[in-house]
N, C-alpha and C. Protein backbone atom coordinates (compact mmCIF):
# COMPACT_ATOMS: atom_id res chain seq x y z
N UNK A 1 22.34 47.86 -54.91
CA UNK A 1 22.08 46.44 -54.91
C UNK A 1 20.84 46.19 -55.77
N UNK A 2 21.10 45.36 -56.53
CA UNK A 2 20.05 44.76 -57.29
C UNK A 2 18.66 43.96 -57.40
N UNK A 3 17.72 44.13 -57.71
CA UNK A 3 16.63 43.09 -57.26
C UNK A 3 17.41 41.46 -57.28
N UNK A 4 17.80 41.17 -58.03
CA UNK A 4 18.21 39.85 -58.04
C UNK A 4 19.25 39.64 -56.98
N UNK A 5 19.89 40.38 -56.83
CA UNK A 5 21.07 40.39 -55.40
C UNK A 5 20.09 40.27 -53.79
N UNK A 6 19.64 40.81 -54.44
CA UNK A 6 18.62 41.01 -52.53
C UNK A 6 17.69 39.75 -52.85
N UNK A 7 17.43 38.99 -53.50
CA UNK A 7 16.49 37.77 -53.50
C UNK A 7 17.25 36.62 -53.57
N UNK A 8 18.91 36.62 -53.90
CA UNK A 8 19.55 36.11 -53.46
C UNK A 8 20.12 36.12 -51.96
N UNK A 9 20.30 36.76 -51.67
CA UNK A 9 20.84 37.45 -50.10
C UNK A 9 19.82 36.64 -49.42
N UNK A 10 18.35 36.97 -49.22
CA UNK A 10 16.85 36.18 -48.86
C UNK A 10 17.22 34.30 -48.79
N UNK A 11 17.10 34.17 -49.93
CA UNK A 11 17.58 33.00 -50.14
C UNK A 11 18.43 32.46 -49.09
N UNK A 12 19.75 32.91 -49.10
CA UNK A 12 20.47 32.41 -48.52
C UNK A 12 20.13 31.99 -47.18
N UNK A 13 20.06 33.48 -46.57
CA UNK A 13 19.12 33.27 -45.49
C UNK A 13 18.44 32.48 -45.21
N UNK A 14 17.76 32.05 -45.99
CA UNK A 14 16.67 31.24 -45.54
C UNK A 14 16.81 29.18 -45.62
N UNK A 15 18.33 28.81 -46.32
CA UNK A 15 18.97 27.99 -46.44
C UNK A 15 19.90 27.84 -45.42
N UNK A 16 20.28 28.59 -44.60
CA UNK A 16 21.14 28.78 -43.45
C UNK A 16 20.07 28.31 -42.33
N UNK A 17 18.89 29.33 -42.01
CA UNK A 17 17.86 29.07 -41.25
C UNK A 17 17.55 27.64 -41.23
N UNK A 18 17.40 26.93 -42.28
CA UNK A 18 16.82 25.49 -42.65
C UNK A 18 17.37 24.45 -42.33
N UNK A 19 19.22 24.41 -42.68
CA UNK A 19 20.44 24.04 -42.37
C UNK A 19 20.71 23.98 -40.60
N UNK A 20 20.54 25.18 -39.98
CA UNK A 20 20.39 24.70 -38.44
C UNK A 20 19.12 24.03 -38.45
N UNK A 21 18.50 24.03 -38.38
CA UNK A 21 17.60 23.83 -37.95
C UNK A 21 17.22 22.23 -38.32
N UNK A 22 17.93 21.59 -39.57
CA UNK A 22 17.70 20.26 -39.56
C UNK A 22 19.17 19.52 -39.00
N UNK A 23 19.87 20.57 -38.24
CA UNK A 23 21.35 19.93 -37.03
C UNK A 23 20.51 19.97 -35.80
N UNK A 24 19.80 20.30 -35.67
CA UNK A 24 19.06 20.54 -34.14
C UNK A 24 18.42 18.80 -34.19
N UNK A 25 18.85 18.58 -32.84
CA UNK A 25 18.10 17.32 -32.59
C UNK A 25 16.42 17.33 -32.28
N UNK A 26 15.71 16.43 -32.83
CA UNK A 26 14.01 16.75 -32.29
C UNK A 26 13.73 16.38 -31.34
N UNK A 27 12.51 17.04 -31.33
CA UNK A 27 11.85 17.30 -29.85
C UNK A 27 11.42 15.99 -29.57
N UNK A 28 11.93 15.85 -27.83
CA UNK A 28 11.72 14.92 -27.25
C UNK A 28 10.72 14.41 -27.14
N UNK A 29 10.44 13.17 -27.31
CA UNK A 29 8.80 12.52 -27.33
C UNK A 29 8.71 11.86 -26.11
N UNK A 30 7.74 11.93 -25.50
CA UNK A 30 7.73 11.07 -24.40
C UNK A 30 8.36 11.82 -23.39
N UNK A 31 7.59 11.12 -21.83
CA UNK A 31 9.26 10.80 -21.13
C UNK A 31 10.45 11.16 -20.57
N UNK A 32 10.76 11.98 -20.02
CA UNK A 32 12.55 11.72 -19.90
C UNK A 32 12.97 11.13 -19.23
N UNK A 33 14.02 9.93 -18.85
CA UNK A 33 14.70 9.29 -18.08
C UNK A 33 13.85 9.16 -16.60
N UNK A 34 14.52 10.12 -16.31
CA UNK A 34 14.42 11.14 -15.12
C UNK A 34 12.91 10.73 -14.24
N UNK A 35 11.72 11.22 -15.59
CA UNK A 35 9.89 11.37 -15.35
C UNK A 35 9.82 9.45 -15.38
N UNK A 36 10.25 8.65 -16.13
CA UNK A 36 10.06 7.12 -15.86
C UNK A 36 10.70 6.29 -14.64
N UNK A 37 11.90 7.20 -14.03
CA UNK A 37 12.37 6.30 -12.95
C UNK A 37 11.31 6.98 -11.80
N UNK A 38 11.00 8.13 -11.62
CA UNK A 38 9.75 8.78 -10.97
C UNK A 38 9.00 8.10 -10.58
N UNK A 39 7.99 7.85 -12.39
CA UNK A 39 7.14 6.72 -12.72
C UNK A 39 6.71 5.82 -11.99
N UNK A 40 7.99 4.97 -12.12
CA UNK A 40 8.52 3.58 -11.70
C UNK A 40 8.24 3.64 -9.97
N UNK A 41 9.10 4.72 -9.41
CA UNK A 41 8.85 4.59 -7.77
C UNK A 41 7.64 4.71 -7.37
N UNK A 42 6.98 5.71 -7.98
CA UNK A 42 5.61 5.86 -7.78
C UNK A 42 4.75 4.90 -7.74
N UNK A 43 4.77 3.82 -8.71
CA UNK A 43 3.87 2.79 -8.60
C UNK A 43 4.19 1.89 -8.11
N UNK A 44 6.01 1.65 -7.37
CA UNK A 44 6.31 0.55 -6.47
C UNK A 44 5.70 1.07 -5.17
N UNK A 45 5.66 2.43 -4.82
CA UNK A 45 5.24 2.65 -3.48
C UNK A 45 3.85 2.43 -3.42
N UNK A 46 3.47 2.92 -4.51
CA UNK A 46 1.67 2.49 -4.29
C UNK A 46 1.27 0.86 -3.72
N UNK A 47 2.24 0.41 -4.97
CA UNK A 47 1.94 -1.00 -4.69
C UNK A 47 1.77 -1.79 -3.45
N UNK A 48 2.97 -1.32 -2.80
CA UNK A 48 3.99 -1.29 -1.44
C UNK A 48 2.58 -1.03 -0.20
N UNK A 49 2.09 0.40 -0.48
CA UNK A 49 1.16 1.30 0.48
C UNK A 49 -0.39 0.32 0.32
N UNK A 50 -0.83 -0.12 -0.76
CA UNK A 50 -2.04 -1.02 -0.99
C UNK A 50 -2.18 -2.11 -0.07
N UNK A 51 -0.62 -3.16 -0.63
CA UNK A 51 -1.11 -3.80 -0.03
C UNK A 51 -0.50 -4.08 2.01
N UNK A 52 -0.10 -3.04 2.24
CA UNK A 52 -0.22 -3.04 3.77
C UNK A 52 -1.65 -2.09 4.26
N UNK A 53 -2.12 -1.41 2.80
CA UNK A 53 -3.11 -0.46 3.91
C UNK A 53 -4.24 -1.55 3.66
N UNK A 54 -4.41 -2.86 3.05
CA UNK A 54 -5.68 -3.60 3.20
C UNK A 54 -5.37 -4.32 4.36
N UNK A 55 -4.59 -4.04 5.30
CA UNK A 55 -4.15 -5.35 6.45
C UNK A 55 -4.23 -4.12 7.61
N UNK A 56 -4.13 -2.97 7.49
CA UNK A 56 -4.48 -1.68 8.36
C UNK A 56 -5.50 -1.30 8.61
N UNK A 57 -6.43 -1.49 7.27
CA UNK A 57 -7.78 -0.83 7.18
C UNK A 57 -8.29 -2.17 8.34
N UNK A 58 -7.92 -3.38 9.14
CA UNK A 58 -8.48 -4.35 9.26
C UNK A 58 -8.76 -3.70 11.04
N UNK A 59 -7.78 -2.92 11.27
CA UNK A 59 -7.48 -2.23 12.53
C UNK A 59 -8.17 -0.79 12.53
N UNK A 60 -8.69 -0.83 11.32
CA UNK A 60 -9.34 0.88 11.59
C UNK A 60 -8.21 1.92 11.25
N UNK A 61 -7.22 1.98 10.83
CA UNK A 61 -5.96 2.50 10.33
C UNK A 61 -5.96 2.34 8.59
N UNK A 62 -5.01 3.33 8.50
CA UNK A 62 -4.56 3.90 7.16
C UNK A 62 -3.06 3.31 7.44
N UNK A 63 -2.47 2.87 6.15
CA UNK A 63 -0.71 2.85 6.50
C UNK A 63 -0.27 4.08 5.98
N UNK A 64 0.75 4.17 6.81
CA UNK A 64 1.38 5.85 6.46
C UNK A 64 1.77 5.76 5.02
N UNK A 65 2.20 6.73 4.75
CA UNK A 65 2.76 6.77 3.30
C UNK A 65 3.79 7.14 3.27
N UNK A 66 4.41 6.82 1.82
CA UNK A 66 6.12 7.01 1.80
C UNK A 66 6.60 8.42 1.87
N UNK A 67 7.20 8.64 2.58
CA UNK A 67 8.12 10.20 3.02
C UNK A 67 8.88 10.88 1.63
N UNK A 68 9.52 9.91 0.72
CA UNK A 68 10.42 10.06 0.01
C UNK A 68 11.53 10.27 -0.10
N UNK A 69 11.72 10.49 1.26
CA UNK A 69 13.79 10.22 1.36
C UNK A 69 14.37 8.83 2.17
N UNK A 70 13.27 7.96 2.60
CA UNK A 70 13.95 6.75 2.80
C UNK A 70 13.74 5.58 1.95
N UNK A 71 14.28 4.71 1.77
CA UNK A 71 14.51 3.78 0.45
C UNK A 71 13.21 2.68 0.60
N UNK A 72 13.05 1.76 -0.30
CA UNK A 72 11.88 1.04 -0.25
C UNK A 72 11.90 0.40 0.41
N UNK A 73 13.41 -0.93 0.59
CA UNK A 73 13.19 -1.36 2.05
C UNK A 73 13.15 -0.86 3.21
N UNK A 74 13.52 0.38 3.34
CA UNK A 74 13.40 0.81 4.55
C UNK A 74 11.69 1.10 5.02
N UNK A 75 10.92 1.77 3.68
CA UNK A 75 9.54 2.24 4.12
C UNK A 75 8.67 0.37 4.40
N UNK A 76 8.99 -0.60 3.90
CA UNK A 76 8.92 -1.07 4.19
C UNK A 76 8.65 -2.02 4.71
N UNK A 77 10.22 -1.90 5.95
CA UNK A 77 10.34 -2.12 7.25
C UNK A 77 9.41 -1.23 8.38
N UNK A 78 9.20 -0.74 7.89
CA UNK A 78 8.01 0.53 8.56
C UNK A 78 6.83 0.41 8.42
N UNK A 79 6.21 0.04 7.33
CA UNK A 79 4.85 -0.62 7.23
C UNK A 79 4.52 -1.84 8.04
N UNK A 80 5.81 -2.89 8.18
CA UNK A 80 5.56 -4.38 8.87
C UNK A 80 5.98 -3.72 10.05
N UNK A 81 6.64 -3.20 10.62
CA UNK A 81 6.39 -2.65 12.09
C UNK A 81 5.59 -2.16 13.19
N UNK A 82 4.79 -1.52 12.13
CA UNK A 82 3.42 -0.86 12.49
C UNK A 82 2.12 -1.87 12.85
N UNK A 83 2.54 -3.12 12.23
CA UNK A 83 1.51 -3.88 12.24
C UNK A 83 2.33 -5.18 13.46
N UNK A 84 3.90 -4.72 13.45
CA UNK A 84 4.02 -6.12 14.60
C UNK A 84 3.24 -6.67 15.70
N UNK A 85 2.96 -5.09 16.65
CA UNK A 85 2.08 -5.37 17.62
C UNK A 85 1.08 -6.44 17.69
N UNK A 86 0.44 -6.61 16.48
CA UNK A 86 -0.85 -7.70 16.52
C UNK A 86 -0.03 -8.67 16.04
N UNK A 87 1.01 -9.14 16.29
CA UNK A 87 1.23 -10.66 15.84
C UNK A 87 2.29 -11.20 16.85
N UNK A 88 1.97 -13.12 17.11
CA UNK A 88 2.60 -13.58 18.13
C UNK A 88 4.09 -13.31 18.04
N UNK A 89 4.36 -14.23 16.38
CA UNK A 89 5.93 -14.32 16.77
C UNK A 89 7.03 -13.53 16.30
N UNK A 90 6.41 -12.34 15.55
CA UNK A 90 7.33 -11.35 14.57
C UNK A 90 7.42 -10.05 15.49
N UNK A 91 8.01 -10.11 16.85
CA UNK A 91 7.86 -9.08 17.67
C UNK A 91 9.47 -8.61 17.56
N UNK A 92 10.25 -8.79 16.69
CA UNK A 92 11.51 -9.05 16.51
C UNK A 92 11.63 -7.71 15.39
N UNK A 93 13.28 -7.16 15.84
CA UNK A 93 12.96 -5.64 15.03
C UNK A 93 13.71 -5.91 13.39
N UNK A 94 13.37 -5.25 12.80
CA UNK A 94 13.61 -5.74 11.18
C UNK A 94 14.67 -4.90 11.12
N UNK A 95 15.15 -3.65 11.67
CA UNK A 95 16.15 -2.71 10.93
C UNK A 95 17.58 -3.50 10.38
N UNK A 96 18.06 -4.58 11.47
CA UNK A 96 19.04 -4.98 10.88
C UNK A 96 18.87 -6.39 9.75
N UNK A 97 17.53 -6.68 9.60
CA UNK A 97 17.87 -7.39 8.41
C UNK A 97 18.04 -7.54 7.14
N UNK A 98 18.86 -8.47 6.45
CA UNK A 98 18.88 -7.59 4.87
C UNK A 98 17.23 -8.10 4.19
N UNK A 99 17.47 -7.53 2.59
CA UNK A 99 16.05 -7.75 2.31
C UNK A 99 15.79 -8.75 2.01
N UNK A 100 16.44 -9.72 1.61
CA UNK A 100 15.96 -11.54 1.05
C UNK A 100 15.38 -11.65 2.86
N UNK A 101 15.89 -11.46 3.83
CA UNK A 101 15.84 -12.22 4.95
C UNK A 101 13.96 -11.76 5.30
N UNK A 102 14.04 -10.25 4.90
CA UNK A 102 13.15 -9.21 5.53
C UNK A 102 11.50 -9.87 5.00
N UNK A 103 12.21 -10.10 3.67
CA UNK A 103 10.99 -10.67 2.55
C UNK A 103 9.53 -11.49 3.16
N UNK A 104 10.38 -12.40 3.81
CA UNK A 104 9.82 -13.97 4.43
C UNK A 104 9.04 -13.11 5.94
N UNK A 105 9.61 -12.58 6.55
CA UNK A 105 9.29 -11.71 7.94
C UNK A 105 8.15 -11.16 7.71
N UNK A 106 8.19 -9.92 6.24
CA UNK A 106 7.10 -9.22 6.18
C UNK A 106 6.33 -9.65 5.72
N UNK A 107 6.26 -10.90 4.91
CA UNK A 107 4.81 -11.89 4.53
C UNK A 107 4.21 -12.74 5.36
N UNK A 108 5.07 -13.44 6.17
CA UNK A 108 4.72 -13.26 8.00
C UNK A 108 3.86 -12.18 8.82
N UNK A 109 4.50 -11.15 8.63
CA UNK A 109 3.90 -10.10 9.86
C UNK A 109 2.41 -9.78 8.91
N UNK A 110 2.29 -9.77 7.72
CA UNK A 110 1.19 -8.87 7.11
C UNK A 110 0.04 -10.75 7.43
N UNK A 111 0.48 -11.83 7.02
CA UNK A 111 -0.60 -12.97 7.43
C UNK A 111 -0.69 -13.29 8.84
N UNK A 112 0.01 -12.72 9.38
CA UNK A 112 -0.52 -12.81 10.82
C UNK A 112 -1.42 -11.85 11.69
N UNK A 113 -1.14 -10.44 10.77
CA UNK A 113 -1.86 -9.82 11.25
C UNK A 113 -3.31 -9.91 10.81
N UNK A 114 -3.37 -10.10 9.56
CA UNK A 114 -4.43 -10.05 9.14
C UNK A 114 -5.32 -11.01 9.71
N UNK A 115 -4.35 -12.57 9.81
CA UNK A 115 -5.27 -13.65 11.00
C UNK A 115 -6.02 -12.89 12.11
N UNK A 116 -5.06 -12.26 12.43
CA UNK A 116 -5.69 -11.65 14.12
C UNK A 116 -6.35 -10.47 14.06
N UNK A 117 -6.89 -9.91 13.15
CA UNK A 117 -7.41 -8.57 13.18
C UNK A 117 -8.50 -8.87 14.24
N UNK A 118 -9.21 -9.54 14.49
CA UNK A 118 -10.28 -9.64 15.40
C UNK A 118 -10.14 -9.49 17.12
N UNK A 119 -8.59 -9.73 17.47
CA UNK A 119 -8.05 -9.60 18.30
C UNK A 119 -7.04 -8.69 18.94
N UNK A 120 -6.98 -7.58 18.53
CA UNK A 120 -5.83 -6.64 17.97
C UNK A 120 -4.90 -6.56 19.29
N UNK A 121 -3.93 -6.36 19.26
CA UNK A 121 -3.03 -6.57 20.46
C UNK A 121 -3.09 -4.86 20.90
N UNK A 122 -3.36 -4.15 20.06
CA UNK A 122 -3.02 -2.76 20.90
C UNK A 122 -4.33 -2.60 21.77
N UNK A 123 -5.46 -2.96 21.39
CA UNK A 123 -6.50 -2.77 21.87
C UNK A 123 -6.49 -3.34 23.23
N UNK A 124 -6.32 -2.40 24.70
CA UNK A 124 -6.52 -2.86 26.14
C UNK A 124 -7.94 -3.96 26.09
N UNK A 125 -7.89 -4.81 27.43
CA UNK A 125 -8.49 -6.08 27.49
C UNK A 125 -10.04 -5.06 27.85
N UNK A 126 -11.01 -5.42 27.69
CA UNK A 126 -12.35 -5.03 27.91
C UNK A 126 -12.55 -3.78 27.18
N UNK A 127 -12.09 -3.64 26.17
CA UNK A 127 -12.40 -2.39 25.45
C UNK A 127 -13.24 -3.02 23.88
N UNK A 128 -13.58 -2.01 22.98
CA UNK A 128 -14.41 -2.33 21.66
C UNK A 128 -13.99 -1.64 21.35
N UNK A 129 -13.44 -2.14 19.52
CA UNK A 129 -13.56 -1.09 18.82
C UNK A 129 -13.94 -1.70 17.45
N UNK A 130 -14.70 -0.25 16.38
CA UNK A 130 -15.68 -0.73 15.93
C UNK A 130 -14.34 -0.48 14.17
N UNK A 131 -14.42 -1.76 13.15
CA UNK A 131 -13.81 -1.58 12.04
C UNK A 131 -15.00 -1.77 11.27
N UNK A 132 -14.89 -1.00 10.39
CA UNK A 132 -15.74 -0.34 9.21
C UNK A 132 -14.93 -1.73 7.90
N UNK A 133 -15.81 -2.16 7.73
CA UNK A 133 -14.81 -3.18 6.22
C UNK A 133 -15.86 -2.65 5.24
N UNK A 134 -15.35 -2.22 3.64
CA UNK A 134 -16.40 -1.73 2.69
C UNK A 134 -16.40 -3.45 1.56
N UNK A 135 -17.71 -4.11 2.06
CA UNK A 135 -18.00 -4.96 1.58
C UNK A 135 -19.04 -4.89 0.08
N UNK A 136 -18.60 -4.66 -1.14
CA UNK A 136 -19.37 -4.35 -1.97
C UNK A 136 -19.74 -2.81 -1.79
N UNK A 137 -20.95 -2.62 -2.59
CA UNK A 137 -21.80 -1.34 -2.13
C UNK A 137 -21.68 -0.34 -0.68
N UNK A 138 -21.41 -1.47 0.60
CA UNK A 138 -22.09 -1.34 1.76
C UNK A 138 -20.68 -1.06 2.64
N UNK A 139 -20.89 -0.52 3.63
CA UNK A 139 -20.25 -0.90 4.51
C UNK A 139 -20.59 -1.27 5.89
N UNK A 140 -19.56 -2.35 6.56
CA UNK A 140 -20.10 -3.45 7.19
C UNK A 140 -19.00 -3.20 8.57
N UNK A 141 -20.01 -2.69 9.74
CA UNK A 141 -19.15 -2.72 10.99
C UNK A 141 -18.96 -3.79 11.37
N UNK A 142 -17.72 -3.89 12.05
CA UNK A 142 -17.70 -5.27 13.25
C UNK A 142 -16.82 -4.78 14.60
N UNK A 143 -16.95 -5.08 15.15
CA UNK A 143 -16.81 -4.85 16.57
C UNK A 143 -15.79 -5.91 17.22
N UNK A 144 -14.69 -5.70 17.42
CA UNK A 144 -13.52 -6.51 18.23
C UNK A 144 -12.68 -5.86 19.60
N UNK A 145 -12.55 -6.82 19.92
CA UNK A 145 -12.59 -6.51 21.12
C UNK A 145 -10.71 -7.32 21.97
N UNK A 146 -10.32 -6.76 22.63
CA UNK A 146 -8.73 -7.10 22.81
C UNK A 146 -8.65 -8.12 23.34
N UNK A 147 -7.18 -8.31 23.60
CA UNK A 147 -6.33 -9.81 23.89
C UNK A 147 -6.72 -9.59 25.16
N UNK A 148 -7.40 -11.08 25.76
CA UNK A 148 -7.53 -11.24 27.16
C UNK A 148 -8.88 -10.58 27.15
N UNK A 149 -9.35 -10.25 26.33
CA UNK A 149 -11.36 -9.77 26.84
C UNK A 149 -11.73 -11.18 26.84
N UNK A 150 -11.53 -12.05 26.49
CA UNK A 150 -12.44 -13.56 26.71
C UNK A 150 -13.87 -12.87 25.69
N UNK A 151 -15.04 -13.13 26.68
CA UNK A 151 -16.14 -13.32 25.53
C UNK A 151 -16.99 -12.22 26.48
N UNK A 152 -16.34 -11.17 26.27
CA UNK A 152 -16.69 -9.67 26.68
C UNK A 152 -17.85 -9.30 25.75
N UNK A 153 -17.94 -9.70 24.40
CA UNK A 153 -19.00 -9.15 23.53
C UNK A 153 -20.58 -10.05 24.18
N UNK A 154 -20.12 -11.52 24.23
CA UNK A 154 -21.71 -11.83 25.01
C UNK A 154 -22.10 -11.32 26.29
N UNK A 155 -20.88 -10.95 26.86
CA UNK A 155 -21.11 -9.95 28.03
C UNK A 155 -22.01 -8.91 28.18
N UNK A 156 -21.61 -8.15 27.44
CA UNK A 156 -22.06 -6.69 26.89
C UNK A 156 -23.47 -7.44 25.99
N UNK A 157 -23.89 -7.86 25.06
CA UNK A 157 -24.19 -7.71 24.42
C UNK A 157 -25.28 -9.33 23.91
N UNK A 158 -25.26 -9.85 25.19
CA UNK A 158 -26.02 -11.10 24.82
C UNK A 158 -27.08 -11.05 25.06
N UNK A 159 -28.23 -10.31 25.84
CA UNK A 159 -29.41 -10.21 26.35
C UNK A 159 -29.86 -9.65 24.88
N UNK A 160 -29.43 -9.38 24.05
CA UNK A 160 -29.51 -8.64 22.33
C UNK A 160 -29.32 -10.32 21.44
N UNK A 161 -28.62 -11.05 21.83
CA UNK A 161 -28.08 -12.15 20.94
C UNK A 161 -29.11 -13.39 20.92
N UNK A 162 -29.38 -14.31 19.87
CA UNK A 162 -29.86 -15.20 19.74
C UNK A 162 -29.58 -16.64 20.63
N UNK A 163 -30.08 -17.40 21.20
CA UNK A 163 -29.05 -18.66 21.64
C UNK A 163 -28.48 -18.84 20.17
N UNK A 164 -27.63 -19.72 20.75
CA UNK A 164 -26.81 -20.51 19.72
C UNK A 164 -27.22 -21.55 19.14
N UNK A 165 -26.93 -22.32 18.17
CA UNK A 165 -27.35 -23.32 17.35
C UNK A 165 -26.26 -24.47 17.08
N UNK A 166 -26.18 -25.27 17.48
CA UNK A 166 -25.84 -26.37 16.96
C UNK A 166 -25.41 -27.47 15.92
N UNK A 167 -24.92 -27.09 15.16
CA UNK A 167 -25.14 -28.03 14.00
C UNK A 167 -23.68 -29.67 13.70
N UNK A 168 -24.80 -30.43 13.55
CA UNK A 168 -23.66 -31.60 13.29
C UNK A 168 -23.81 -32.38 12.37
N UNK A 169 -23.15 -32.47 11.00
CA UNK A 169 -23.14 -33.30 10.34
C UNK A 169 -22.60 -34.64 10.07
N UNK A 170 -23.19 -35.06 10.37
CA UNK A 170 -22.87 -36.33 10.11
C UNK A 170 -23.50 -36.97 8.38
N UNK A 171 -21.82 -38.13 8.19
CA UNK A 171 -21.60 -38.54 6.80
C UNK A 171 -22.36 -40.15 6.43
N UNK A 172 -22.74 -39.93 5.77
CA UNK A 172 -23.71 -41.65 5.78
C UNK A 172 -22.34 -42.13 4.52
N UNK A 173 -22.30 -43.59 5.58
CA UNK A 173 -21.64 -44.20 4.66
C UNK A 173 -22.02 -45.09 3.86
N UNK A 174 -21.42 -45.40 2.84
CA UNK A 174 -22.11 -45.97 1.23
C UNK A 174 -21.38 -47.57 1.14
């Protein structure tokens, strides 16, 4: 074989090599399908977990977090459950409702609870308990006390308290 035969032969080779290789589809950028629908759940559950754990944190609680094998309405129905206890009229169970219905319920149960955090229904009558709220920089205890304590905190805690003050405004008319 000849020098020129074997630098042909090379050649070829190396036109074959080039030839697959510009049939090969390119490398995936980004992404796959798959990593964005992921994505996607990931930041509906966050979303989901935020805003029930700012209506939890009000109770001294964390909201649980999503398991990953039950569906979004279902987790939820599980977040507004957790919080029924503290509210008057959403004592009613969600599993069988669909989600348009569920919608209205759980924006219900999360503003009602949050109304009543000061009153928490799980909390037995004459008991305290102390919620941590992170106000700015700081964090800021407060102390609530259960359904049916009446005014258990001046109880406990008025020989410490200021009298009270008064104030009445009155509007001058023009």
């Amino acid at each position: 074989m000849s020098d020129f035969d074997l630098i042909a032969h090379k050649n070829a080779l190396i036109r074959a090599k080039e030839k697959e290789r510009r049939n090969q589809p390119p490398p995936q950028q980004g992404p796959s399908p798959e990593q964005l629908e992921s994505m996607r759940l990931r930041q509906e559950t966050d979303a989901i977990q935020a805003r029930a754990d700012a209506v939890y944190r009000l109770y001294g609680a964390a909201a649980p977090s999503y398991d990953g094998e039950e569906s979004l309405l279902d987790y939820r129905k599980r977040l507004a459950s957790g919080l029924r206890v503290h509210t008057d009229t959403c004592r009613h169970d969600f599993s069988r409702e669909p989600g348009a219905v569920f919608a209205d319920s759980e924006t219900k149960v999360y503003k009602e609870a949050a109304k009543n955090w000061q009153r928490p229904g799980d909390l037995p009558a004459g008991e305290l308990r102390e919620v941590v709220i992170k106000e700015g920089p700081r964090d800021v205890s407060y102390f609530v006390a259960g359904k049916g304590s009446g005014s258990m905190f001046s109880k406990v805690f008025g020989e410490f308290m200021l009298p009270g003050l008064r104030v009445k405004f009155v509007k001058q008319k023009s």
